[in-house]
N, C-alpha and C. Protein backbone atom coordinates (compact mmCIF):
# COMPACT_ATOMS: atom_id res chain seq x y z
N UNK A 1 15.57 -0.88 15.92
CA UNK A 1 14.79 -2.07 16.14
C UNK A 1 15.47 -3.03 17.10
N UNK A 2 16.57 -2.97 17.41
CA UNK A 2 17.72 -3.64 17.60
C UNK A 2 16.68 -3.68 19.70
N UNK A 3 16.12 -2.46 19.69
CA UNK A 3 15.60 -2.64 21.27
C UNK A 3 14.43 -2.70 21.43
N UNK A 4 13.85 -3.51 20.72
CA UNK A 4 12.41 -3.87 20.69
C UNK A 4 12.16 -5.01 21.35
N UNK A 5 11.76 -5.54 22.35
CA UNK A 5 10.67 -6.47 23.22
C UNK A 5 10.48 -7.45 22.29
N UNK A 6 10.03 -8.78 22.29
CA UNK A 6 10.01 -9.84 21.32
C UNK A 6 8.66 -9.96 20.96
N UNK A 7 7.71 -9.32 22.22
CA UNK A 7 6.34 -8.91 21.86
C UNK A 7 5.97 -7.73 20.73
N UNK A 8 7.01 -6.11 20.88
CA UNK A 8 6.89 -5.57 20.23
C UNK A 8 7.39 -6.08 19.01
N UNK A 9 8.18 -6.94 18.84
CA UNK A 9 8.51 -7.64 17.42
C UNK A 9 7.27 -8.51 16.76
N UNK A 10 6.63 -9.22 17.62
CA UNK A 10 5.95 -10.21 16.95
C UNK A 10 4.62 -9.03 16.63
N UNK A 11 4.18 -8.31 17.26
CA UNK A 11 2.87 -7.17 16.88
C UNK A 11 3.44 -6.55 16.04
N UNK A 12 4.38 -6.26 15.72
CA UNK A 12 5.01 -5.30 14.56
C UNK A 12 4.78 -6.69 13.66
N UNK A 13 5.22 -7.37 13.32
CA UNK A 13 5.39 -8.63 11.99
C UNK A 13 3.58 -8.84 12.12
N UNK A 14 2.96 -9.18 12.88
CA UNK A 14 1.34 -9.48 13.09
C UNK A 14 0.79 -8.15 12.09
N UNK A 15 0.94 -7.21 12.35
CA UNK A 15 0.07 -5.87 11.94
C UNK A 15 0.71 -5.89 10.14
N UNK A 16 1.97 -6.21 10.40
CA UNK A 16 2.56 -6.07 8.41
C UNK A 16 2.02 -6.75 7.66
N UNK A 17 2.05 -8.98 8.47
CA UNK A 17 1.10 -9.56 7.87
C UNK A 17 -0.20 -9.31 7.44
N UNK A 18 -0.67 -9.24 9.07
CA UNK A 18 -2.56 -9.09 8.52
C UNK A 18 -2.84 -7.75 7.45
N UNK A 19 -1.91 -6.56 7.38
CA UNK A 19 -2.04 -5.44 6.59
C UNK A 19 -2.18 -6.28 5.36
N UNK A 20 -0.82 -6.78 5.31
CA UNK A 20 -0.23 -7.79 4.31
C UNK A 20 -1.51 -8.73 2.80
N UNK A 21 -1.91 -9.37 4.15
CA UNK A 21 -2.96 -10.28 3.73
C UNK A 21 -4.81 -9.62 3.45
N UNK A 22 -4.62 -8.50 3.65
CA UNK A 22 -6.04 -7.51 3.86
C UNK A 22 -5.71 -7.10 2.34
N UNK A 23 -4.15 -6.55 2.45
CA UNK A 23 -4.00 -5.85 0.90
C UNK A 23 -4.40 -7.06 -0.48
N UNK A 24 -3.47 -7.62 -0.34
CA UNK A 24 -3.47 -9.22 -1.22
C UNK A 24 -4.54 -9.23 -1.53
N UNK A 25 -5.35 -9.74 -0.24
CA UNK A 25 -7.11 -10.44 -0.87
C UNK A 25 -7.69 -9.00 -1.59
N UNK A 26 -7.22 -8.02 -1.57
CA UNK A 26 -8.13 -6.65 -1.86
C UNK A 26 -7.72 -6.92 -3.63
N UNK A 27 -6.59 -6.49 -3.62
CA UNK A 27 -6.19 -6.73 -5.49
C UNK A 27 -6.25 -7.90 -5.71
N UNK A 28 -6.28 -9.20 -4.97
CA UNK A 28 -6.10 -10.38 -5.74
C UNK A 28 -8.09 -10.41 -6.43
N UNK A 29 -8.64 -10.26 -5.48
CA UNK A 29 -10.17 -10.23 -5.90
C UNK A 29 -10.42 -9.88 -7.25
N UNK A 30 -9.65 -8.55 -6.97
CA UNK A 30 -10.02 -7.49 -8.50
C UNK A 30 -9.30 -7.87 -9.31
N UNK A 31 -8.04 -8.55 -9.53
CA UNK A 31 -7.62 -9.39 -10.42
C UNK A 31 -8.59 -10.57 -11.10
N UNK A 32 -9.50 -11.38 -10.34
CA UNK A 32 -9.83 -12.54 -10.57
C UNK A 32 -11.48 -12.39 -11.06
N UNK A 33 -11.49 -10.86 -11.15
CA UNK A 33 -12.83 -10.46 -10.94
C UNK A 33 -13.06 -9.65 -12.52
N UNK A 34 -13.26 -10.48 -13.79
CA UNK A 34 -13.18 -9.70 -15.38
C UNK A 34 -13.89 -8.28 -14.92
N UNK A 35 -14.91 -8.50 -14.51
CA UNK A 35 -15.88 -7.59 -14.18
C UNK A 35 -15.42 -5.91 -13.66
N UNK A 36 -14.70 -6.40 -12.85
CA UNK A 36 -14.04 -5.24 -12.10
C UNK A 36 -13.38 -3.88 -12.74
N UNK A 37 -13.83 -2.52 -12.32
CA UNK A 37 -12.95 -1.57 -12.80
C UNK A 37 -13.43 -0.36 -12.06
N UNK A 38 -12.60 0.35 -11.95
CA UNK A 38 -12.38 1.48 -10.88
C UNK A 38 -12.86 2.66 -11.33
N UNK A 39 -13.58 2.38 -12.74
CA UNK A 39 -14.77 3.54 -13.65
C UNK A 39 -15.29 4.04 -13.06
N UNK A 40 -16.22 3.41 -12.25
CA UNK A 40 -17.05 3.78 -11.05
C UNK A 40 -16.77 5.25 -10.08
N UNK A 41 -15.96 4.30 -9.06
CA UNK A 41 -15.14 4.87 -7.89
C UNK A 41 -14.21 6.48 -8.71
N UNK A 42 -13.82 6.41 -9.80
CA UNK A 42 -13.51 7.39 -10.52
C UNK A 42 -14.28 8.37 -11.04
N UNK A 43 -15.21 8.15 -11.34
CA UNK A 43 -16.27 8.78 -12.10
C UNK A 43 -17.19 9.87 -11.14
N UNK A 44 -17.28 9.33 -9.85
CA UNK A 44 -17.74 9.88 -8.90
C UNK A 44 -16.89 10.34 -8.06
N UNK A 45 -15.63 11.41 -8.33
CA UNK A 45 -14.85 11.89 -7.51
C UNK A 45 -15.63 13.02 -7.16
N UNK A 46 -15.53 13.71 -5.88
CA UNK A 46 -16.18 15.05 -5.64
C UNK A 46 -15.30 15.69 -5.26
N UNK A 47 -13.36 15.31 -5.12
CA UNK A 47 -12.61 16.28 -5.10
C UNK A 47 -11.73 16.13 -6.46
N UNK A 48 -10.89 17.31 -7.03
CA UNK A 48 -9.87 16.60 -7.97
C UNK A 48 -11.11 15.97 -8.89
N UNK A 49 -12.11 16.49 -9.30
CA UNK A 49 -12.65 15.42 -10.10
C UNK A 49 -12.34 15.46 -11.99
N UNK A 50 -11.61 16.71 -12.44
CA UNK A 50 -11.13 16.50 -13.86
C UNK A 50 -10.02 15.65 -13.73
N UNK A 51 -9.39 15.55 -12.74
CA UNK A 51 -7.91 14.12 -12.69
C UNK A 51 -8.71 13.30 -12.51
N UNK A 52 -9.64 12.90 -11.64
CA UNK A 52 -10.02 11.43 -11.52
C UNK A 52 -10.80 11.07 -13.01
N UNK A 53 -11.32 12.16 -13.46
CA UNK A 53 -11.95 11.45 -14.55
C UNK A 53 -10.97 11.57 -15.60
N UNK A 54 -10.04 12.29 -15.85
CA UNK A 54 -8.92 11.92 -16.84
C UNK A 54 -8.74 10.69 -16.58
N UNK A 55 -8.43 9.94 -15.44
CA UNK A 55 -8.45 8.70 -14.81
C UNK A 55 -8.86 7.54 -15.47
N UNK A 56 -10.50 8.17 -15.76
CA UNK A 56 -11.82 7.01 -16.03
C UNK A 56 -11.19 7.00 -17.68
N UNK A 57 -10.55 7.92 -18.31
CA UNK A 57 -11.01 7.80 -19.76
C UNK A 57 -10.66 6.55 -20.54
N UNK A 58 -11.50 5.99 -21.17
CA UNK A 58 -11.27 4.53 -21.56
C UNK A 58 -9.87 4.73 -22.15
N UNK A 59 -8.97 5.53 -22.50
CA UNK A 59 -7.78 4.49 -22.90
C UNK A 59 -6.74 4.39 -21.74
N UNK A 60 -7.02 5.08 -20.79
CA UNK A 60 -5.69 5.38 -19.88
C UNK A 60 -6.79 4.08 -18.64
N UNK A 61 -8.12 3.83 -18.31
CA UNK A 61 -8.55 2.95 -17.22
C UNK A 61 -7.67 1.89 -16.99
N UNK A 62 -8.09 1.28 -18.74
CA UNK A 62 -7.12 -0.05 -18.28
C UNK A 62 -5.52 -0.02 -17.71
N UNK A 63 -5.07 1.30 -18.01
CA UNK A 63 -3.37 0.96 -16.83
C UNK A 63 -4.60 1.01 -15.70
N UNK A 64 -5.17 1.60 -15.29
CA UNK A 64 -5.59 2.87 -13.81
C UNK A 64 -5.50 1.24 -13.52
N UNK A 65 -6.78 0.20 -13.73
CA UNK A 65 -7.22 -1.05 -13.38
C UNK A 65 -6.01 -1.76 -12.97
N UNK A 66 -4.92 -1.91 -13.83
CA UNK A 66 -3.86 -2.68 -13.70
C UNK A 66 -3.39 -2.20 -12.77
N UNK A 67 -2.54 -0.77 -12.80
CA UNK A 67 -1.91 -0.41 -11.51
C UNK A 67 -2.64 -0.79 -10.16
N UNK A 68 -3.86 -0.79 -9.91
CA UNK A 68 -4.70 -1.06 -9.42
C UNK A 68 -4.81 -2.20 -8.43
N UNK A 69 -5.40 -3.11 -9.35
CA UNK A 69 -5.09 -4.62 -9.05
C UNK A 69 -3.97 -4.90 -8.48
N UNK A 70 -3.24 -4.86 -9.58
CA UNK A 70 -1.48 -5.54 -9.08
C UNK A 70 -0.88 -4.70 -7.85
N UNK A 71 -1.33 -3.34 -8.10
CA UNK A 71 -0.59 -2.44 -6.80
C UNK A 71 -0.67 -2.94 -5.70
N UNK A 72 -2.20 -3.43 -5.12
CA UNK A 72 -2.46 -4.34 -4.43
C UNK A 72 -2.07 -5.41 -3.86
N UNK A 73 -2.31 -6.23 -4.64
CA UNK A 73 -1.68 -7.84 -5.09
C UNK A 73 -0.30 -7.82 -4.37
N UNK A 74 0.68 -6.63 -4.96
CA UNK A 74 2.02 -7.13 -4.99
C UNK A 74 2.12 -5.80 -3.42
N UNK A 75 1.63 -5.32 -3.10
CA UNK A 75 1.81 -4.62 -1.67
C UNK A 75 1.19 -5.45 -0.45
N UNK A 76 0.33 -6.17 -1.19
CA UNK A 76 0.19 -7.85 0.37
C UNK A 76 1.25 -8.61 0.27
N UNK A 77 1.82 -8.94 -1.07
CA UNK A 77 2.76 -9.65 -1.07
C UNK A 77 4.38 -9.53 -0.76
N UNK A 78 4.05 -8.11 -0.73
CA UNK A 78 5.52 -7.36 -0.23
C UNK A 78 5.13 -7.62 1.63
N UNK A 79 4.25 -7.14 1.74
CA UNK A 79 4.27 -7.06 3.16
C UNK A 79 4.25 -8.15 4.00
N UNK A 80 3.59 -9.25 3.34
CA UNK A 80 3.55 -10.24 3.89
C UNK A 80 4.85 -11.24 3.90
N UNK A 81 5.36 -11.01 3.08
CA UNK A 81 6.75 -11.43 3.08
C UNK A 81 8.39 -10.52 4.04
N UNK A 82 7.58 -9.79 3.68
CA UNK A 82 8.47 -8.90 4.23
C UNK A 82 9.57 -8.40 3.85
N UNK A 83 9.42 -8.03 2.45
CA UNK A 83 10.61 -8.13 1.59
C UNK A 83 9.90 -6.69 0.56
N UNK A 84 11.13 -5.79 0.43
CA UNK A 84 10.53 -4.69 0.36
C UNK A 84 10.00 -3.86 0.23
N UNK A 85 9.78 -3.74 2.03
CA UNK A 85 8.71 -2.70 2.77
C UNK A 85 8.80 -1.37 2.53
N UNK A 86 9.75 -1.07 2.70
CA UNK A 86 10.25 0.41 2.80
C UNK A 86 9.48 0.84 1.35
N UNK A 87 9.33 0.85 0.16
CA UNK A 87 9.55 0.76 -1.02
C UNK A 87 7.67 0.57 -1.29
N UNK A 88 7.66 -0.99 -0.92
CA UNK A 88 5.91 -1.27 -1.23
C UNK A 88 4.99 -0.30 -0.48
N UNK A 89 5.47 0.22 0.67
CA UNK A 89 4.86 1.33 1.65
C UNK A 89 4.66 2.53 1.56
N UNK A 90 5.67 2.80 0.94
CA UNK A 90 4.97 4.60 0.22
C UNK A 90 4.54 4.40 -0.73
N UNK A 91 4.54 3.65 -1.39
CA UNK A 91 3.53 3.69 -3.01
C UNK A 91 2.65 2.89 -2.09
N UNK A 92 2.30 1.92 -1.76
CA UNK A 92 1.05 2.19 -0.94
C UNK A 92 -0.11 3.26 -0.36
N UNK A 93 0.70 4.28 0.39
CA UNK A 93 0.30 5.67 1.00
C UNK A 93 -0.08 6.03 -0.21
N UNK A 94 0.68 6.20 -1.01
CA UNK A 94 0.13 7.32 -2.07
C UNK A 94 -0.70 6.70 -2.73
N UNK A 95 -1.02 4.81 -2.65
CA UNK A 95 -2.40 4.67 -3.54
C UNK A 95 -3.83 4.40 -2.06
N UNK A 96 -3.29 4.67 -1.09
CA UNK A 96 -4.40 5.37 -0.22
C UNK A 96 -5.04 6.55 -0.18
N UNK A 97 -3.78 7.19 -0.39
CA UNK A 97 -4.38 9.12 -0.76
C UNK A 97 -4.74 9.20 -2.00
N UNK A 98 -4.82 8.33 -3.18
CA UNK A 98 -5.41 8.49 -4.34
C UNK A 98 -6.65 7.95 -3.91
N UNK A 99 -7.37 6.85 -2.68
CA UNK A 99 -8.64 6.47 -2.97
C UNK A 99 -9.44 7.46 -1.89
N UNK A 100 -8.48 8.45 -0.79
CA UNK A 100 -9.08 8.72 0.05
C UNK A 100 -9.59 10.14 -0.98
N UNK A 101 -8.99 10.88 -1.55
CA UNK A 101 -9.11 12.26 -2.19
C UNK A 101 -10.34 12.31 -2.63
N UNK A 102 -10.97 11.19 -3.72
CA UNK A 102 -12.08 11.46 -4.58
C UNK A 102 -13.09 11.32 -3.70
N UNK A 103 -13.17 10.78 -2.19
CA UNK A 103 -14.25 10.36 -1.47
C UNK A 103 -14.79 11.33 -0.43
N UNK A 104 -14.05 12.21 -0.08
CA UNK A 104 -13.77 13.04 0.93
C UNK A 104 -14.37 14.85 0.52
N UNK A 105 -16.16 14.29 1.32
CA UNK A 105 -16.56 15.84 1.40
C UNK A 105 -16.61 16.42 2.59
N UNK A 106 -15.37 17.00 2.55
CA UNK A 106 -14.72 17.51 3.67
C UNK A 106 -15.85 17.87 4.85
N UNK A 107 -15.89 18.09 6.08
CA UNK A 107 -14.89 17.14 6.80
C UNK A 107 -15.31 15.61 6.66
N UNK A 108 -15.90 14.81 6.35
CA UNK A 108 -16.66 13.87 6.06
C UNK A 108 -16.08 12.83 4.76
N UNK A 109 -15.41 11.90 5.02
CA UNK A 109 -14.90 10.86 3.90
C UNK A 109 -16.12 10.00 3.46
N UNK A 110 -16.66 9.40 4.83
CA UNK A 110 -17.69 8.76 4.55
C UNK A 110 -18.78 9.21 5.51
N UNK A 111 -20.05 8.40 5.38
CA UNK A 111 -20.88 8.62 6.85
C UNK A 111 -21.15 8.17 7.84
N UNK A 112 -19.60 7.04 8.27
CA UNK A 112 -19.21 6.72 9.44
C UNK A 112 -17.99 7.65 10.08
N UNK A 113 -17.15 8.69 9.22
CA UNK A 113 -16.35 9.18 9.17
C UNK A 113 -16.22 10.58 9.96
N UNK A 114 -15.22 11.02 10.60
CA UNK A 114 -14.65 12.78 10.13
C UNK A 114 -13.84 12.80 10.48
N UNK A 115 -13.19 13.16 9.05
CA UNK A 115 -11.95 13.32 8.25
C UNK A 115 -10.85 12.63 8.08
N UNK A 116 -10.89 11.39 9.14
CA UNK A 116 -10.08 10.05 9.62
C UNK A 116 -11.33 9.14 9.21
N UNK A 117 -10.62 8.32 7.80
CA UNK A 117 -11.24 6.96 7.99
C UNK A 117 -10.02 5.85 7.32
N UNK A 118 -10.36 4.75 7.23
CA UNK A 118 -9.66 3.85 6.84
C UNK A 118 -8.30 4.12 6.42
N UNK A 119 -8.25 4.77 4.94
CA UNK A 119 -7.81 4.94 4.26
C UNK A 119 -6.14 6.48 5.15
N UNK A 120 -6.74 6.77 5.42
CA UNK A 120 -5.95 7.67 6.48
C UNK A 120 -4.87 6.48 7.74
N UNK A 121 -5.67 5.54 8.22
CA UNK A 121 -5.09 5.17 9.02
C UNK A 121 -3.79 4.17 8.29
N UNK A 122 -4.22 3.28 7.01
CA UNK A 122 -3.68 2.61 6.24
C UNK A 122 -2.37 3.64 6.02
N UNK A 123 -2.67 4.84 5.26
CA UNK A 123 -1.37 5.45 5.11
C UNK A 123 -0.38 5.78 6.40
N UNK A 124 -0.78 5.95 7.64
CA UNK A 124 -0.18 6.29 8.91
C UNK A 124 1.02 4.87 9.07
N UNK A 125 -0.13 3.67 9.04
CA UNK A 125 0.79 2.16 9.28
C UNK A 125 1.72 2.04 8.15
N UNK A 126 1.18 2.21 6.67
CA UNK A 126 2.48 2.05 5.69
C UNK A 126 3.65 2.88 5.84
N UNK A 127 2.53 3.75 6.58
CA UNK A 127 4.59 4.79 6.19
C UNK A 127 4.96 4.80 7.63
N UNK A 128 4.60 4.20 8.54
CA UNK A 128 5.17 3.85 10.03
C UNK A 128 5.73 2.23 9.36
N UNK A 129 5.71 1.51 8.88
CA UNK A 129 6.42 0.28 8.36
C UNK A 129 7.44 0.73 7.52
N UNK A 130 7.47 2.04 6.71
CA UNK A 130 8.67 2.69 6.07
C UNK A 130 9.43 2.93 6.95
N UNK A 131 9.13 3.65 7.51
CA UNK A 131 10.10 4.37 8.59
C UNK A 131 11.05 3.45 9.75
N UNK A 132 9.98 2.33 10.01
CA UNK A 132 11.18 1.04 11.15
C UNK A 132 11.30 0.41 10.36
N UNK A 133 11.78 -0.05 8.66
CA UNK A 133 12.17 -1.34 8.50
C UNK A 133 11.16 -2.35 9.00
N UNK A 134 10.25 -2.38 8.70
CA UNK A 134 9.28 -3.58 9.42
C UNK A 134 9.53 -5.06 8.72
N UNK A 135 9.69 -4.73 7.47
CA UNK A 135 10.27 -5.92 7.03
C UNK A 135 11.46 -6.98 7.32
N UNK A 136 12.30 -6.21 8.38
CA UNK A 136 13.04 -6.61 8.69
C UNK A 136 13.01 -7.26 10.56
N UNK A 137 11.14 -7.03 10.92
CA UNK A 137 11.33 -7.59 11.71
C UNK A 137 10.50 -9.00 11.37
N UNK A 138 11.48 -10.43 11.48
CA UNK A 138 10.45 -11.50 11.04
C UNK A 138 10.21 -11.51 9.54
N UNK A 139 10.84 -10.94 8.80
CA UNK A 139 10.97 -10.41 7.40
C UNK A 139 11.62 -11.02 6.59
N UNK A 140 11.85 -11.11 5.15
CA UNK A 140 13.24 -11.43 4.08
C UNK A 140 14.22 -10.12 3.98
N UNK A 141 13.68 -9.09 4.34
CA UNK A 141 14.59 -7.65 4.29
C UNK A 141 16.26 -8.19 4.88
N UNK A 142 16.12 -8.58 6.04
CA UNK A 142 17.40 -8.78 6.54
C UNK A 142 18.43 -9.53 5.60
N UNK A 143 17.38 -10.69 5.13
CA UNK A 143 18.53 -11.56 4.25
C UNK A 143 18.85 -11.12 2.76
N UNK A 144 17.53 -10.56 2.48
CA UNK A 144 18.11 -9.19 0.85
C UNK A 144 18.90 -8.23 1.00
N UNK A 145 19.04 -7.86 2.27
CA UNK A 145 20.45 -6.73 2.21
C UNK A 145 21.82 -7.49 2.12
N UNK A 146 21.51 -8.81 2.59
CA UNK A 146 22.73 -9.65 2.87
C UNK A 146 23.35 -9.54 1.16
N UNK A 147 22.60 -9.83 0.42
CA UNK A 147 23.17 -10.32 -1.06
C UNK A 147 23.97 -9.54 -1.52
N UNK A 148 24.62 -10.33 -2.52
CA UNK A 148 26.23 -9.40 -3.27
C UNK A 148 25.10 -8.18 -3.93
N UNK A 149 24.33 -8.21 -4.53
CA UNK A 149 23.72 -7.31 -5.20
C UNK A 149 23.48 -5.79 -4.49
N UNK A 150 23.00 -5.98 -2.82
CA UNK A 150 22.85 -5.07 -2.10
C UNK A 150 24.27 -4.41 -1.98
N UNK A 151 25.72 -5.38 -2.15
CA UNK A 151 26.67 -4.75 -1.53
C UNK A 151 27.29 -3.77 -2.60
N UNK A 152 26.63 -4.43 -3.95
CA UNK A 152 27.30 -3.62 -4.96
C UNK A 152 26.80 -1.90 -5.16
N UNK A 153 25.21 -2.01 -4.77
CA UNK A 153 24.70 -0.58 -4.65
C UNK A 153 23.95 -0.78 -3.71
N UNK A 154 24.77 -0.01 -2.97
CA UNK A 154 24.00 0.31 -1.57
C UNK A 154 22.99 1.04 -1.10
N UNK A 155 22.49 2.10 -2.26
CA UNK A 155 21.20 2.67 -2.70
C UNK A 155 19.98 1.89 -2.38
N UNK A 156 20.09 0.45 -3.07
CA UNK A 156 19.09 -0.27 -3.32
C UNK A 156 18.70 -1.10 -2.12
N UNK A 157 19.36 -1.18 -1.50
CA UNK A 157 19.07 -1.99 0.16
C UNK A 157 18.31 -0.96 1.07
N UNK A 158 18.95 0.49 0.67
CA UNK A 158 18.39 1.67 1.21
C UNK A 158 16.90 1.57 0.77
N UNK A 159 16.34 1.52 -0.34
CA UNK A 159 15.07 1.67 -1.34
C UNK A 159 14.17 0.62 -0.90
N UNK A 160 14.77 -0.27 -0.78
CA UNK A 160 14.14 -1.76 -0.55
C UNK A 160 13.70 -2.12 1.15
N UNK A 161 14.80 -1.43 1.92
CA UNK A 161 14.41 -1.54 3.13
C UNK A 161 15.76 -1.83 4.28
């Protein structure tokens, strides 16, 4: 990162935010929303559909909902802060490839789609923000590795970003 353009810095921090803030408002909604639950969107998987509906079964929904929500919530809030990316970004991906799987009749996700839609591109940027430390451009990453805590296990600065 160290030879990145101050432009390529500020579009790299622009794309984490607005990701950032797209994710947030997505789980904060469904947080604020009693109504809300992913029964639905589960229920109607057409791939994987005995996991997705193991998914739906009323005692395991309410984690599905929670993980859900908050996964959200706290992956705008990772990103938007910038504090760790590395970490909020593949569990991200992988709760993209959990919404892209049940939707996707091949080649066709949706019927604006083939085989690239949203959800595909979302995982490309999270795990391209894994991969450069994005948090660390314009980020808190830089100053969380700083802490005695990072120096004591150095694992965790690795994990975090």
């Amino acid at each position: 990162m160290k030879n990145m353009t101050s432009f390529q810095k500020i579009s790299l921090a622009l794309l984490r935010v607005s990701l950032g803030w797209f994710m947030f408002y997505a789980g904060v909604t469904k947080v604020l929303d009693p109504a809300w639950s992913a029964g639905g969107y589960l229920k109607g998987a057409k791939n994987l559909a005995g996991f997705y509906q193991w998914l739906a079964n009323p005692d395991i929904l309410p984690a599905v909902n929670f993980i859900n929500e908050w996964g959200l919530a706290l992956l705008g809030v990772s990103l938007i802060l910038g504090i760790a990316v590395r970490l909020s970004s593949v569990l991200g991906a992988i709760l993209m490839l959990l919404y892209y799987i049940p939707i996707l009749d091949f080649p066709y996700p949706n019927a604006h789609a083939y085989i690239v839609d949203e959800h595909i591109i979302y995982i490309f940027v999270l795990l391209f923000f894994a991969a450069s430390r994005a948090g660390r451009i314009y980020g808190l990453e830089k100053w969380c590795a700083s802490l005695p805590i990072c120096s004591k296990f150095p694992w965790l600065r690795n994990l975090l970003g």
